[in-house]
PDB file of N, CA and C in Angstrom:
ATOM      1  N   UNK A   1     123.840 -34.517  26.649  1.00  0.00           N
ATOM      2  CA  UNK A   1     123.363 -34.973  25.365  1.00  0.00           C
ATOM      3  C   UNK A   1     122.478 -33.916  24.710  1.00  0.00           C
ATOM      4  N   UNK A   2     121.596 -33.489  25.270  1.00  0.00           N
ATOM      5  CA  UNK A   2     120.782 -32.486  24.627  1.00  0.00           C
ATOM      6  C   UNK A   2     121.385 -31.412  24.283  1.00  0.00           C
ATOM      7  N   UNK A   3     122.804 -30.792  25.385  1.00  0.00           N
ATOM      8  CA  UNK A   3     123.251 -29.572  24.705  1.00  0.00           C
ATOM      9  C   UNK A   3     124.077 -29.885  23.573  1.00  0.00           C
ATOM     10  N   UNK A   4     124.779 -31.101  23.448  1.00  0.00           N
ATOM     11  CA  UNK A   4     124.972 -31.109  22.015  1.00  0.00           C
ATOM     12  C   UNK A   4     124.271 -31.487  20.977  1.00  0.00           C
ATOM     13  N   UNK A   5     123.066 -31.621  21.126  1.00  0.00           N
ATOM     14  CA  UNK A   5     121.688 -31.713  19.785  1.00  0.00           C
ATOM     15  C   UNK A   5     121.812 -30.184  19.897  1.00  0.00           C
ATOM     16  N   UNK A   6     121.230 -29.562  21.081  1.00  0.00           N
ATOM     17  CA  UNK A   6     121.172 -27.865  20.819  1.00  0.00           C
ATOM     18  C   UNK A   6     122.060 -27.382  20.044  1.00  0.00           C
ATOM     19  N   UNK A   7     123.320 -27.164  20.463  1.00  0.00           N
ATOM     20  CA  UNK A   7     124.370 -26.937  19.699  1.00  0.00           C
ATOM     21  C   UNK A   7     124.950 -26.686  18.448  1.00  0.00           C
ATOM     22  N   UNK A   8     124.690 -28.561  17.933  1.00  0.00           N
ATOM     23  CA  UNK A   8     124.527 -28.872  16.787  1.00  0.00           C
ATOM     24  C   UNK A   8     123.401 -28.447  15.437  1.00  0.00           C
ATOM     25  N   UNK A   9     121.918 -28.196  16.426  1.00  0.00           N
ATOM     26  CA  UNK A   9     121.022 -27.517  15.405  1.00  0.00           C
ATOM     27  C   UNK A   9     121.504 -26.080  15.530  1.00  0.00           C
ATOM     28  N   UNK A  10     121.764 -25.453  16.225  1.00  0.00           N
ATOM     29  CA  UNK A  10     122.705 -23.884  16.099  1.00  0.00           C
ATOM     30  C   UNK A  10     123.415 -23.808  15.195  1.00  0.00           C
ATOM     31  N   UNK A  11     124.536 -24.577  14.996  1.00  0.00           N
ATOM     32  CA  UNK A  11     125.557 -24.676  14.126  1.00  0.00           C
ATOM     33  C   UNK A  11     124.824 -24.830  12.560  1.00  0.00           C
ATOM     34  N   UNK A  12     124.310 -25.698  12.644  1.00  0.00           N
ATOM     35  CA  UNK A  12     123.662 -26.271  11.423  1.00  0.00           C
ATOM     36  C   UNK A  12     122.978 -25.212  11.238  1.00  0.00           C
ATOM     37  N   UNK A  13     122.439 -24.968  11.542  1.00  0.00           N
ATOM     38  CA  UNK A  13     121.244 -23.104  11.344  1.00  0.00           C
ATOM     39  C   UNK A  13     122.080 -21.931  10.415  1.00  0.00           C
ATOM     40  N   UNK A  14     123.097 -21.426  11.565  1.00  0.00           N
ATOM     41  CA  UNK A  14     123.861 -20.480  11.162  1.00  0.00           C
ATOM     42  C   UNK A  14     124.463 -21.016  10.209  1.00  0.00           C
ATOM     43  N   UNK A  15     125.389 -22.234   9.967  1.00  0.00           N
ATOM     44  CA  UNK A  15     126.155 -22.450   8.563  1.00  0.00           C
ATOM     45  C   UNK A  15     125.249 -22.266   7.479  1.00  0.00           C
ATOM     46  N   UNK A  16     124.256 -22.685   7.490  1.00  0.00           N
ATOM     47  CA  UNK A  16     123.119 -23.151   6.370  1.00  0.00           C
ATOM     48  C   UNK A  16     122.955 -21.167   5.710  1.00  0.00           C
ATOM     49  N   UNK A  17     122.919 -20.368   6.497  1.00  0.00           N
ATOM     50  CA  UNK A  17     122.316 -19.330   6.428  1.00  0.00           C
ATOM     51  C   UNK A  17     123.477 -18.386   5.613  1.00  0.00           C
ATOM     52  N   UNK A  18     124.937 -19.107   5.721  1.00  0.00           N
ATOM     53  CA  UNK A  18     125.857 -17.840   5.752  1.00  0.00           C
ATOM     54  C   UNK A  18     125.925 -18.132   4.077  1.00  0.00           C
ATOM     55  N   UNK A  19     125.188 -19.409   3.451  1.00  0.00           N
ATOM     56  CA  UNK A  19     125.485 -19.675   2.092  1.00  0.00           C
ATOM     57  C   UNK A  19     124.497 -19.065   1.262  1.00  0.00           C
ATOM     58  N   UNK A  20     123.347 -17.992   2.052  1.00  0.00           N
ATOM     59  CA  UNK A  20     122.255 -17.728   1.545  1.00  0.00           C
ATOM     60  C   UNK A  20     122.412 -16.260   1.326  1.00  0.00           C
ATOM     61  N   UNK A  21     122.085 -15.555   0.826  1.00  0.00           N
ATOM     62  CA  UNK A  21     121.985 -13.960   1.008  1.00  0.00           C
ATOM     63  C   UNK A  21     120.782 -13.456   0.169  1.00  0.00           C
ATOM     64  N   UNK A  22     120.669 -11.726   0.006  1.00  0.00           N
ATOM     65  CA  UNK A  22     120.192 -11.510  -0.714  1.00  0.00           C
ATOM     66  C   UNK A  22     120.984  -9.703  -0.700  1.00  0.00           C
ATOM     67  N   UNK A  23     120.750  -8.864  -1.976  1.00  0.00           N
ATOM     68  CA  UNK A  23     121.698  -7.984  -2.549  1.00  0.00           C
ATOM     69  C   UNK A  23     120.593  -7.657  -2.851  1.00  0.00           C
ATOM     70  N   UNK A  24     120.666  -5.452  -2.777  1.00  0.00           N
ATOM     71  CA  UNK A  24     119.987  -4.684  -3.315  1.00  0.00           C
ATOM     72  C   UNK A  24     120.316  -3.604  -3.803  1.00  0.00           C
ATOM     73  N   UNK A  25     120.882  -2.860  -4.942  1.00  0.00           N
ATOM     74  CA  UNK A  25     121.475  -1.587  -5.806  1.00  0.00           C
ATOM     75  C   UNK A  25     120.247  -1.333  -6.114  1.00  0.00           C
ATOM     76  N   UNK A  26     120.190   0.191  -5.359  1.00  0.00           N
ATOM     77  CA  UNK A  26     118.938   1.026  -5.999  1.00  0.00           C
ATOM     78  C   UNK A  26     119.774   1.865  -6.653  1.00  0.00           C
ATOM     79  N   UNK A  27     121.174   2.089  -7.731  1.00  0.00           N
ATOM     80  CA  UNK A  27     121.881   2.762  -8.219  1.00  0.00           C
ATOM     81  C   UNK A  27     122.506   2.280  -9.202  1.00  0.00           C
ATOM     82  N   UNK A  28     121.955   0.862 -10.100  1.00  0.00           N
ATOM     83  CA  UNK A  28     122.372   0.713 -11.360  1.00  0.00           C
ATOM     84  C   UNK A  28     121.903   1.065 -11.807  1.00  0.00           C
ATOM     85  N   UNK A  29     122.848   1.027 -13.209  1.00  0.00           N
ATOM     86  CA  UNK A  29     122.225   1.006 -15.110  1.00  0.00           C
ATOM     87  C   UNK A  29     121.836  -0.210 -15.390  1.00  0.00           C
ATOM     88  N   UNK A  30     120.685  -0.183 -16.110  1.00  0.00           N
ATOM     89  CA  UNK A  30     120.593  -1.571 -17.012  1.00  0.00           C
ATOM     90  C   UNK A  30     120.295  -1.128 -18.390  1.00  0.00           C
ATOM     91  N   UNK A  31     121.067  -2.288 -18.770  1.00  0.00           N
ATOM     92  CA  UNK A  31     120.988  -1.889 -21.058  1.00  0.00           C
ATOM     93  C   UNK A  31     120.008  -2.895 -21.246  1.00  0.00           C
ATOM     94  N   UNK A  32     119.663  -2.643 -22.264  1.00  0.00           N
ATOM     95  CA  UNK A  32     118.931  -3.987 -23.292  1.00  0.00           C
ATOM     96  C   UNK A  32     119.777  -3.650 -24.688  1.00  0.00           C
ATOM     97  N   UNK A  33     120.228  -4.642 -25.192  1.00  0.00           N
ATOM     98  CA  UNK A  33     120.918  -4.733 -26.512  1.00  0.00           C
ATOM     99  C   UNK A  33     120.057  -5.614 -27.668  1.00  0.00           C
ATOM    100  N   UNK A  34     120.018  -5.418 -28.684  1.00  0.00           N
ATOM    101  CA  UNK A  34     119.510  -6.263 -29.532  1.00  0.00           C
ATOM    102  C   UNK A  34     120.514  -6.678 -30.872  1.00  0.00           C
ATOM    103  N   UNK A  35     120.311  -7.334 -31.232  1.00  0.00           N
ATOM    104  CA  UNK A  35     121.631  -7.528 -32.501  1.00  0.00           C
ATOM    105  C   UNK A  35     122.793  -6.215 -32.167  1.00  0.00           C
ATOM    106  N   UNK A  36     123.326  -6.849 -31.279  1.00  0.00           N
ATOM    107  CA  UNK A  36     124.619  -6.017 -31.069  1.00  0.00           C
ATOM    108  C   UNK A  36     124.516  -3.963 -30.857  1.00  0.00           C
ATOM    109  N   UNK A  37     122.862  -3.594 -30.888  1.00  0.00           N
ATOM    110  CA  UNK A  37     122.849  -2.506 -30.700  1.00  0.00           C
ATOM    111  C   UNK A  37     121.874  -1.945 -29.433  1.00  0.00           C
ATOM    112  N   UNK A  38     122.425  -1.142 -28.612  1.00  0.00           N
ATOM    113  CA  UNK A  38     122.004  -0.926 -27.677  1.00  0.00           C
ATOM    114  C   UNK A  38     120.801   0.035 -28.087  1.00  0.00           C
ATOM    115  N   UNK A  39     119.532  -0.721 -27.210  1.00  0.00           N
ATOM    116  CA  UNK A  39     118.197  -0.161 -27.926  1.00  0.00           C
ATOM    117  C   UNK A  39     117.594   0.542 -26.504  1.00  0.00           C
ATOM    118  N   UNK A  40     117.906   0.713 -25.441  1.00  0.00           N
ATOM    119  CA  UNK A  40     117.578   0.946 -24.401  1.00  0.00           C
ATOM    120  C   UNK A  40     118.020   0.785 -22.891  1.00  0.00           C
ATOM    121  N   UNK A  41     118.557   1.885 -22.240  1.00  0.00           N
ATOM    122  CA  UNK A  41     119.137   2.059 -20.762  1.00  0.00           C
ATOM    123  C   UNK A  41     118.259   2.702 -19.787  1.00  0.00           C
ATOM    124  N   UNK A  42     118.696   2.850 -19.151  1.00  0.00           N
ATOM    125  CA  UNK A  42     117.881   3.141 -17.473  1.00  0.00           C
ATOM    126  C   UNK A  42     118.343   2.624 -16.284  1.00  0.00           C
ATOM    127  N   UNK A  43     118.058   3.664 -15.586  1.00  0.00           N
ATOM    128  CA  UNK A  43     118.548   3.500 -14.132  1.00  0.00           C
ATOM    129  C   UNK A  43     117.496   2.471 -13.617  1.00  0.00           C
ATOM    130  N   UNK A  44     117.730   1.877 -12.560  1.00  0.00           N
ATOM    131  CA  UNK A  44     117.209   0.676 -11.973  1.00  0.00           C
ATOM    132  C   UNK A  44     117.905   0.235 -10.496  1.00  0.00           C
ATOM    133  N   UNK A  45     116.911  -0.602 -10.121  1.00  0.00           N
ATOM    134  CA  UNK A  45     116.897  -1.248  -8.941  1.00  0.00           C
ATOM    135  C   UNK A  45     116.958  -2.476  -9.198  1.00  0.00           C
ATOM    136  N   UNK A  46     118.165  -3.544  -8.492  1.00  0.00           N
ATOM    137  CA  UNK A  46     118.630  -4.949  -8.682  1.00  0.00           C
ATOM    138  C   UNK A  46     118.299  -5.374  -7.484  1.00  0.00           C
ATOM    139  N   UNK A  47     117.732  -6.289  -7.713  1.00  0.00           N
ATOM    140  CA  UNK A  47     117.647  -7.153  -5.941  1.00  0.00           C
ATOM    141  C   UNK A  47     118.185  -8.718  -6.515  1.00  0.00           C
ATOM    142  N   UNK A  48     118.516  -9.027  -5.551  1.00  0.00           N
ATOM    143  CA  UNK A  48     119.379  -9.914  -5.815  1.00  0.00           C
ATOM    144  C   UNK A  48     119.402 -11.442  -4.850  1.00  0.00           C
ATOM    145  N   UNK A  49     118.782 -12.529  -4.640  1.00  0.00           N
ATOM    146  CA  UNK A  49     118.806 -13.373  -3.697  1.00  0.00           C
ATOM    147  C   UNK A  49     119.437 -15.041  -4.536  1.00  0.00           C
ATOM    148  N   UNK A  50     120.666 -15.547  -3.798  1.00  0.00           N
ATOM    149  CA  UNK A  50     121.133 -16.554  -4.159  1.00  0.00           C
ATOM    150  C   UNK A  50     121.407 -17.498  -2.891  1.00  0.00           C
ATOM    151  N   UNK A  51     121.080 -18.969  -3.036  1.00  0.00           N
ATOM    152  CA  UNK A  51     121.762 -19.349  -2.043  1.00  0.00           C
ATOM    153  C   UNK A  51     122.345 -20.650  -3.103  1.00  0.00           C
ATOM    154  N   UNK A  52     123.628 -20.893  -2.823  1.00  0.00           N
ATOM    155  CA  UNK A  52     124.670 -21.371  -3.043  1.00  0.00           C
ATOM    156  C   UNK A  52     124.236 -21.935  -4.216  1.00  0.00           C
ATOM    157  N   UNK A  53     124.589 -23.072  -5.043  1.00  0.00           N
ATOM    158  CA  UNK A  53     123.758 -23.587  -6.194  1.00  0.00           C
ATOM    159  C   UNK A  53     122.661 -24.478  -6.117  1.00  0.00           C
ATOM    160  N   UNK A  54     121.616 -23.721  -5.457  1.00  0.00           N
ATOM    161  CA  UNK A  54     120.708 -24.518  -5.048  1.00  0.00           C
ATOM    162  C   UNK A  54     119.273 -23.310  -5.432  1.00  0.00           C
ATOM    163  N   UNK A  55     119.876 -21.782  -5.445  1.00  0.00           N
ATOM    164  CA  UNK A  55     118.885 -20.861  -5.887  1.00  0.00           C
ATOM    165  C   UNK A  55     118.880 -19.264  -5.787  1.00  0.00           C
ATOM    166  N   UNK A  56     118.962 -19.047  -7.248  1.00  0.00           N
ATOM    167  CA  UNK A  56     118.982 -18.160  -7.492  1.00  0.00           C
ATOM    168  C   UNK A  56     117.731 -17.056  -8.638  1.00  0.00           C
ATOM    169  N   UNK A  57     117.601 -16.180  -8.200  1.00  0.00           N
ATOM    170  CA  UNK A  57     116.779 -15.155  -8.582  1.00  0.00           C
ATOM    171  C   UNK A  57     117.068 -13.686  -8.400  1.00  0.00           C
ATOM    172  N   UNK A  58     116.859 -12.674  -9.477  1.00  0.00           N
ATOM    173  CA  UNK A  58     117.140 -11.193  -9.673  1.00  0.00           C
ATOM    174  C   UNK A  58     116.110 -10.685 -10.203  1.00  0.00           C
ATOM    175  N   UNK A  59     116.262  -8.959  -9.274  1.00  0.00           N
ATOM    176  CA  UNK A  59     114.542  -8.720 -10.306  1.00  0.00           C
ATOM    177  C   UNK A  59     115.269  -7.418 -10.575  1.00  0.00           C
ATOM    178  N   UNK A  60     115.287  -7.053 -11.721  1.00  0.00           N
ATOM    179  CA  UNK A  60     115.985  -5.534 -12.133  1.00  0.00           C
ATOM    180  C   UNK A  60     114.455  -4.767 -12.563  1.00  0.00           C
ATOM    181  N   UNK A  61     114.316  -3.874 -11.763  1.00  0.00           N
ATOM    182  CA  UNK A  61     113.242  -2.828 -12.102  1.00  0.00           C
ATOM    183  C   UNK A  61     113.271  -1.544 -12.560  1.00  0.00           C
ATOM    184  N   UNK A  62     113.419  -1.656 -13.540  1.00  0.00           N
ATOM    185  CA  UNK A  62     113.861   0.397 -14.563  1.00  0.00           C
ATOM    186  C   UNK A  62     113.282   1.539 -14.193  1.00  0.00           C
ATOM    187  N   UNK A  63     113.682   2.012 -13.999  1.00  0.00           N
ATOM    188  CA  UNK A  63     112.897   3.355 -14.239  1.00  0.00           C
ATOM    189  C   UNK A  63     112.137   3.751 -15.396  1.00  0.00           C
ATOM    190  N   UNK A  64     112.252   2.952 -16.039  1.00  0.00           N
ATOM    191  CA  UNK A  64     111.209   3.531 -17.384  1.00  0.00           C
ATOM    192  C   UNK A  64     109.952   2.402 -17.581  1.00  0.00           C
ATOM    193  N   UNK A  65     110.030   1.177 -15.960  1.00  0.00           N
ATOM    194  CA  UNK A  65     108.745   0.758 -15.869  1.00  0.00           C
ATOM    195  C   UNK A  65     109.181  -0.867 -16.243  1.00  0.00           C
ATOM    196  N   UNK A  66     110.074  -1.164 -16.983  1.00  0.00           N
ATOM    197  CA  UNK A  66     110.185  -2.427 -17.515  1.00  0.00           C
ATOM    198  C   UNK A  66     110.849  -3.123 -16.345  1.00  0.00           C
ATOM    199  N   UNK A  67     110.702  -4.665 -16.201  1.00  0.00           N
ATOM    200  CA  UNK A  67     110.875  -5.114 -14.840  1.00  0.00           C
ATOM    201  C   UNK A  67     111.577  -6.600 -15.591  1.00  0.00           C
ATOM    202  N   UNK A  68     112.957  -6.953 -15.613  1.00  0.00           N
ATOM    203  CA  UNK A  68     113.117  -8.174 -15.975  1.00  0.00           C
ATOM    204  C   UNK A  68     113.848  -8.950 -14.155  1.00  0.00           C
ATOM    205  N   UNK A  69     113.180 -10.203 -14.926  1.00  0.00           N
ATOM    206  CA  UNK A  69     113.750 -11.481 -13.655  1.00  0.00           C
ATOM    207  C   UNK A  69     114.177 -12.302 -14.167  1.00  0.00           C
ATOM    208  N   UNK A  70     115.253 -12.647 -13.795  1.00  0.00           N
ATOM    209  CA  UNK A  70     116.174 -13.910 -13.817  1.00  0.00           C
ATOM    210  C   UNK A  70     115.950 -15.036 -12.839  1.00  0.00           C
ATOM    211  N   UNK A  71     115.737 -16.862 -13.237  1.00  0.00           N
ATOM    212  CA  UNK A  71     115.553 -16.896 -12.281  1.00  0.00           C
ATOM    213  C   UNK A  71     117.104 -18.240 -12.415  1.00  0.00           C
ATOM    214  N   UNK A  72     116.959 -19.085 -11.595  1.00  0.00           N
ATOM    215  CA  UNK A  72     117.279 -20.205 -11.517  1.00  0.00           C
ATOM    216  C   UNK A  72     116.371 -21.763 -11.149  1.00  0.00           C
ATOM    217  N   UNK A  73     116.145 -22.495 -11.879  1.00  0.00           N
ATOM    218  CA  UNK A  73     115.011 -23.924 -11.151  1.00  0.00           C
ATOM    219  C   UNK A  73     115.777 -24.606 -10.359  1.00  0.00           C
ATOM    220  N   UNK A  74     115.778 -24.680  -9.300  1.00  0.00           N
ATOM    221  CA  UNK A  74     116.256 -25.480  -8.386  1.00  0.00           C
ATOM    222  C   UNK A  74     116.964 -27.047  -8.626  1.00  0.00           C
ATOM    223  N   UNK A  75     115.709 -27.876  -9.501  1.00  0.00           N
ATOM    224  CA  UNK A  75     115.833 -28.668  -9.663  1.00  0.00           C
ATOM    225  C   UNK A  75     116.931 -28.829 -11.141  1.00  0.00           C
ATOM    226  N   UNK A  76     116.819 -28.436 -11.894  1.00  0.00           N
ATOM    227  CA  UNK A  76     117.276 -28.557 -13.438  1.00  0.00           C
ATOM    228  C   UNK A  76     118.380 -27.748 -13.664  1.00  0.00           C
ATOM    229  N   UNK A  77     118.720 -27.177 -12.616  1.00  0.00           N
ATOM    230  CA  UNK A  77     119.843 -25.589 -12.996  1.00  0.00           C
ATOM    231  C   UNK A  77     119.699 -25.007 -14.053  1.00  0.00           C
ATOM    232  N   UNK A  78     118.479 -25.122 -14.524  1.00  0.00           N
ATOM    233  CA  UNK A  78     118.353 -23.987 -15.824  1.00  0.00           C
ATOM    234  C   UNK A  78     118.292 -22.778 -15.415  1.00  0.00           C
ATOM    235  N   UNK A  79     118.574 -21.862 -16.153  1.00  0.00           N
ATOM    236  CA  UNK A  79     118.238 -20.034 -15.966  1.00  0.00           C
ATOM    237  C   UNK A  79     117.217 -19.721 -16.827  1.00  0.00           C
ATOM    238  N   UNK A  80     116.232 -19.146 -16.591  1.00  0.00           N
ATOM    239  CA  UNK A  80     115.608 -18.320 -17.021  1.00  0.00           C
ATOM    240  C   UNK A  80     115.537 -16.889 -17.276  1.00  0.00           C
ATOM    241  N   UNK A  81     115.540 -15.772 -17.731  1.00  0.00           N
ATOM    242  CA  UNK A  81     114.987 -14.410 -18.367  1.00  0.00           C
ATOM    243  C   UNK A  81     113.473 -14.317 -18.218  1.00  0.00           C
ATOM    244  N   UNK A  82     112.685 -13.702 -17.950  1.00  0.00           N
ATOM    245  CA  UNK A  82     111.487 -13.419 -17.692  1.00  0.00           C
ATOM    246  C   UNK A  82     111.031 -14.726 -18.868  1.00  0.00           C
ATOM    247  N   UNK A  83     111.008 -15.732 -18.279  1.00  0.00           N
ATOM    248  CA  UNK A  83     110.295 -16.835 -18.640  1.00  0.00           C
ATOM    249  C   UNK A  83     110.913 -17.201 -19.695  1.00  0.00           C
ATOM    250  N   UNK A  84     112.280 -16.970 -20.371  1.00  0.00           N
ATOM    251  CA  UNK A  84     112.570 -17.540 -21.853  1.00  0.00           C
ATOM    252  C   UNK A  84     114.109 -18.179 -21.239  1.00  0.00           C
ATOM    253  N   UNK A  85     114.683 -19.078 -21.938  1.00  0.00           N
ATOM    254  CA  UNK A  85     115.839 -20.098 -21.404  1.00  0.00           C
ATOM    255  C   UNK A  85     117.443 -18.737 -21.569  1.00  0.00           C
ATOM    256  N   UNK A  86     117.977 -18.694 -20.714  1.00  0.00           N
ATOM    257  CA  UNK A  86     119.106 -17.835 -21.035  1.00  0.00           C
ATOM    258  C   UNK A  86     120.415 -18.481 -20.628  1.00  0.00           C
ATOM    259  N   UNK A  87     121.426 -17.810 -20.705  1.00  0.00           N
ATOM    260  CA  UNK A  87     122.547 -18.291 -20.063  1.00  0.00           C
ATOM    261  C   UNK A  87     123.638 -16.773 -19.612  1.00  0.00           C
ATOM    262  N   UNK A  88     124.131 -16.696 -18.660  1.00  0.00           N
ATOM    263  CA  UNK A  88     124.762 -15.294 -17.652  1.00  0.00           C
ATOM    264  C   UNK A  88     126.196 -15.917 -18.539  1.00  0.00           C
ATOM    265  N   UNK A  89     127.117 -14.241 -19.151  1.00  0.00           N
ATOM    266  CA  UNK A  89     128.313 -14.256 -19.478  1.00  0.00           C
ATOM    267  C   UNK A  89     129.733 -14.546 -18.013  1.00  0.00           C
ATOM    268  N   UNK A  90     130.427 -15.266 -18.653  1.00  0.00           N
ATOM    269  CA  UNK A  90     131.619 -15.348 -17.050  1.00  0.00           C
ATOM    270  C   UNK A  90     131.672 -13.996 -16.519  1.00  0.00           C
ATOM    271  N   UNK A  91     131.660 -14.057 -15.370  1.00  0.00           N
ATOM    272  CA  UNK A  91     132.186 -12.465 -14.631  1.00  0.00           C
ATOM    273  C   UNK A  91     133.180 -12.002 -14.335  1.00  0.00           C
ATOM    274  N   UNK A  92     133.618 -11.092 -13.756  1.00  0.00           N
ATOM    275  CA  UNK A  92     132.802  -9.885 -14.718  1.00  0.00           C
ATOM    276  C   UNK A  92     133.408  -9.626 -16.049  1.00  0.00           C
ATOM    277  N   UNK A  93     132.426  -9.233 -16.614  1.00  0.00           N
ATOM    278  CA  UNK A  93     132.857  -8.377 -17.973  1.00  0.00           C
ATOM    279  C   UNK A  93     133.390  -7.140 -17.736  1.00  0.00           C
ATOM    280  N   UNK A  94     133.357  -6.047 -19.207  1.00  0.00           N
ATOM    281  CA  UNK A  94     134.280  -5.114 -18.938  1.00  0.00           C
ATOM    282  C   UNK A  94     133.172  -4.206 -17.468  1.00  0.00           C
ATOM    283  N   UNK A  95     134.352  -3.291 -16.937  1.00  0.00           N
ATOM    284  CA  UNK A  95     134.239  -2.662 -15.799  1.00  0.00           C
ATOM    285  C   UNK A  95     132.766  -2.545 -15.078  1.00  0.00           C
ATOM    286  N   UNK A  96     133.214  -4.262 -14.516  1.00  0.00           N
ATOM    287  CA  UNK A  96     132.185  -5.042 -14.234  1.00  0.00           C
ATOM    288  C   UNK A  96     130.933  -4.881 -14.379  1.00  0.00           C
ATOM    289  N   UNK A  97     130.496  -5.627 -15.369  1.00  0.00           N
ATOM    290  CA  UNK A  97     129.166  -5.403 -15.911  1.00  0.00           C
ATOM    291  C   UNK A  97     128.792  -7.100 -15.954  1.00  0.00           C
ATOM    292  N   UNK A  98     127.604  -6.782 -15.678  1.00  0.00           N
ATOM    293  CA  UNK A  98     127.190  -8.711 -15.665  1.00  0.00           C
ATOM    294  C   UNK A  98     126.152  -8.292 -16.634  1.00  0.00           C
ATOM    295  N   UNK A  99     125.766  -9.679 -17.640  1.00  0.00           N
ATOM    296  CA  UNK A  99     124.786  -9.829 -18.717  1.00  0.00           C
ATOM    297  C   UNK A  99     124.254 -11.256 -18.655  1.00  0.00           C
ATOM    298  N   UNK A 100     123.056 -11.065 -19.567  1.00  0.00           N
ATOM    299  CA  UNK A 100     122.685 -12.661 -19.349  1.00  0.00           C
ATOM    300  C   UNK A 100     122.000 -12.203 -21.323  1.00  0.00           C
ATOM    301  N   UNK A 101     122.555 -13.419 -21.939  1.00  0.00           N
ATOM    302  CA  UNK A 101     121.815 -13.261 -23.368  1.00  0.00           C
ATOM    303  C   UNK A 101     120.470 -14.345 -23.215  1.00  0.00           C
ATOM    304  N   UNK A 102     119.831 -13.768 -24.383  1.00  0.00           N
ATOM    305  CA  UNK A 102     118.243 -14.937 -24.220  1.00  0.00           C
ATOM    306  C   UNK A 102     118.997 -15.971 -25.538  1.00  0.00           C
ATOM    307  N   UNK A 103     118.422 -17.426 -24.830  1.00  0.00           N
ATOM    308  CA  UNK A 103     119.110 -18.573 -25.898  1.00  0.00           C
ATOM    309  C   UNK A 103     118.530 -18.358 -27.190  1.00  0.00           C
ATOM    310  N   UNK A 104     118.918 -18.242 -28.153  1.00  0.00           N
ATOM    311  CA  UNK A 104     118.355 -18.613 -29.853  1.00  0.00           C
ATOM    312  C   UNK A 104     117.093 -17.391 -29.753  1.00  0.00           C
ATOM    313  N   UNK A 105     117.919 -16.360 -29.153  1.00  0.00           N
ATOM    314  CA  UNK A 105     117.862 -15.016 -30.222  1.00  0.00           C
ATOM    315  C   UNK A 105     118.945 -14.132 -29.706  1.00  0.00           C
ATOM    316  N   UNK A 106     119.005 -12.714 -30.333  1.00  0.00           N
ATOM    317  CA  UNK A 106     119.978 -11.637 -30.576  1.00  0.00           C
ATOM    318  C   UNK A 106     119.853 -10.614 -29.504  1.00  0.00           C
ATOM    319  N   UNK A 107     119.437 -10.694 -27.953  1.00  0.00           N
ATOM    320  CA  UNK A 107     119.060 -10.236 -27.276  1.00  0.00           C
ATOM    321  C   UNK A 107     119.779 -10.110 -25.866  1.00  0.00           C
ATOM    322  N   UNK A 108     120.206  -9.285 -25.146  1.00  0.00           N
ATOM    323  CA  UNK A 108     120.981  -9.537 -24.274  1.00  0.00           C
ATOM    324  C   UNK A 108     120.999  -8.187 -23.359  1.00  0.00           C
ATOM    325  N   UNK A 109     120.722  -8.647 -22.120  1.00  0.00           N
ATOM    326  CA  UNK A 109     120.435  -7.373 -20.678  1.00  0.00           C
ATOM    327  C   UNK A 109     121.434  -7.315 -20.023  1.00  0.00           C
ATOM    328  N   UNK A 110     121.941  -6.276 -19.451  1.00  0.00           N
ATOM    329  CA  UNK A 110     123.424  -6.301 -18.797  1.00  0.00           C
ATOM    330  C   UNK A 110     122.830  -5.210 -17.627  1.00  0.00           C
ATOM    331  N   UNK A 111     124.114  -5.357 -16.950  1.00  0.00           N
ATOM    332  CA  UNK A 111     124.230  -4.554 -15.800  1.00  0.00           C
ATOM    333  C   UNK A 111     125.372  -4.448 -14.650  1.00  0.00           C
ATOM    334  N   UNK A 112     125.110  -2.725 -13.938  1.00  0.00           N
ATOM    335  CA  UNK A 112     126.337  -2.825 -13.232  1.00  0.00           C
ATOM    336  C   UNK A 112     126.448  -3.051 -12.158  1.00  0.00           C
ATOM    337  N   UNK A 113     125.147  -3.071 -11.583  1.00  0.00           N
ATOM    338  CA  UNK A 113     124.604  -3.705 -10.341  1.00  0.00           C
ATOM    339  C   UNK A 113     125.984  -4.027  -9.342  1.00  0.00           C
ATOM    340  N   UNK A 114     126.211  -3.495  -8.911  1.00  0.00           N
ATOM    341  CA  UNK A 114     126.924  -4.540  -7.158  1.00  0.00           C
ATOM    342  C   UNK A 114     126.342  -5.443  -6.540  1.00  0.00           C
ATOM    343  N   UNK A 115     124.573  -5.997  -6.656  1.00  0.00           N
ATOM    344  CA  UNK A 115     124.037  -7.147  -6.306  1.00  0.00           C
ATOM    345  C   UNK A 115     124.349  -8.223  -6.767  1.00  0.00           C
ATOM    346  N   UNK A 116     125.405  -8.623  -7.163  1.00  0.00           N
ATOM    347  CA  UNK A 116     125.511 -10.027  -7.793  1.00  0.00           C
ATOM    348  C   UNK A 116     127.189 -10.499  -7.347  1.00  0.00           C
TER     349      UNK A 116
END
């Protein structure tokens, strides 16, 4: 009896874990676009931690100092942009590039990141 409680919390452990990860590109680009014009690029570092739809968060850090995070609320599945409501384009875009626009304005961060 006990080795199958053991067992069973093993199993349960490792499954739980294989839905979790986390991703790090110290070798993307990231853009910032504003009304359709690209106002700023830089190389950057993506880190990347999701576990299944239950939580997700990205921290892209530029080289020119600017640091945006994406997050996800656990509870509400909203996304966030460094604290403002956003929503991520289907993936990938062209030669794979992931973006996320900020809701109700003209603003939108992309990237080529392999962390995601």
């Amino acid at each position: 009896m006990h080795k199958a409680i053991f067992w069973g919390l093993i199993l349960f452990t490792f499954s739980s874990a294989a839905k979790a990860g986390c991703a790090e590109d110290v070798q993307a680009q990231c853009s910032y676009y504003k009304s359709g014009e690209l106002k700023s690029q830089s190389a950057c570092k993506v880190t990347t931690c999701a576990a299944s739809d239950t939580y997700f968060f990205s921290t892209w850090e530029w080289s020119n100092g600017n640091v945006v995070e994406i997050k996800m609320d656990p509870d509400t599945k909203e996304t966030t942009l460094n604290g403002k409501p956003t929503y991520g384009f289907p993936l990938p875009l062209k030669d794979d590039i992931v973006c996320f626009g900020v809701v109700d304005t003209d603003e939108m961060m992309c990237t080529n990141s392999q962390a995601f």
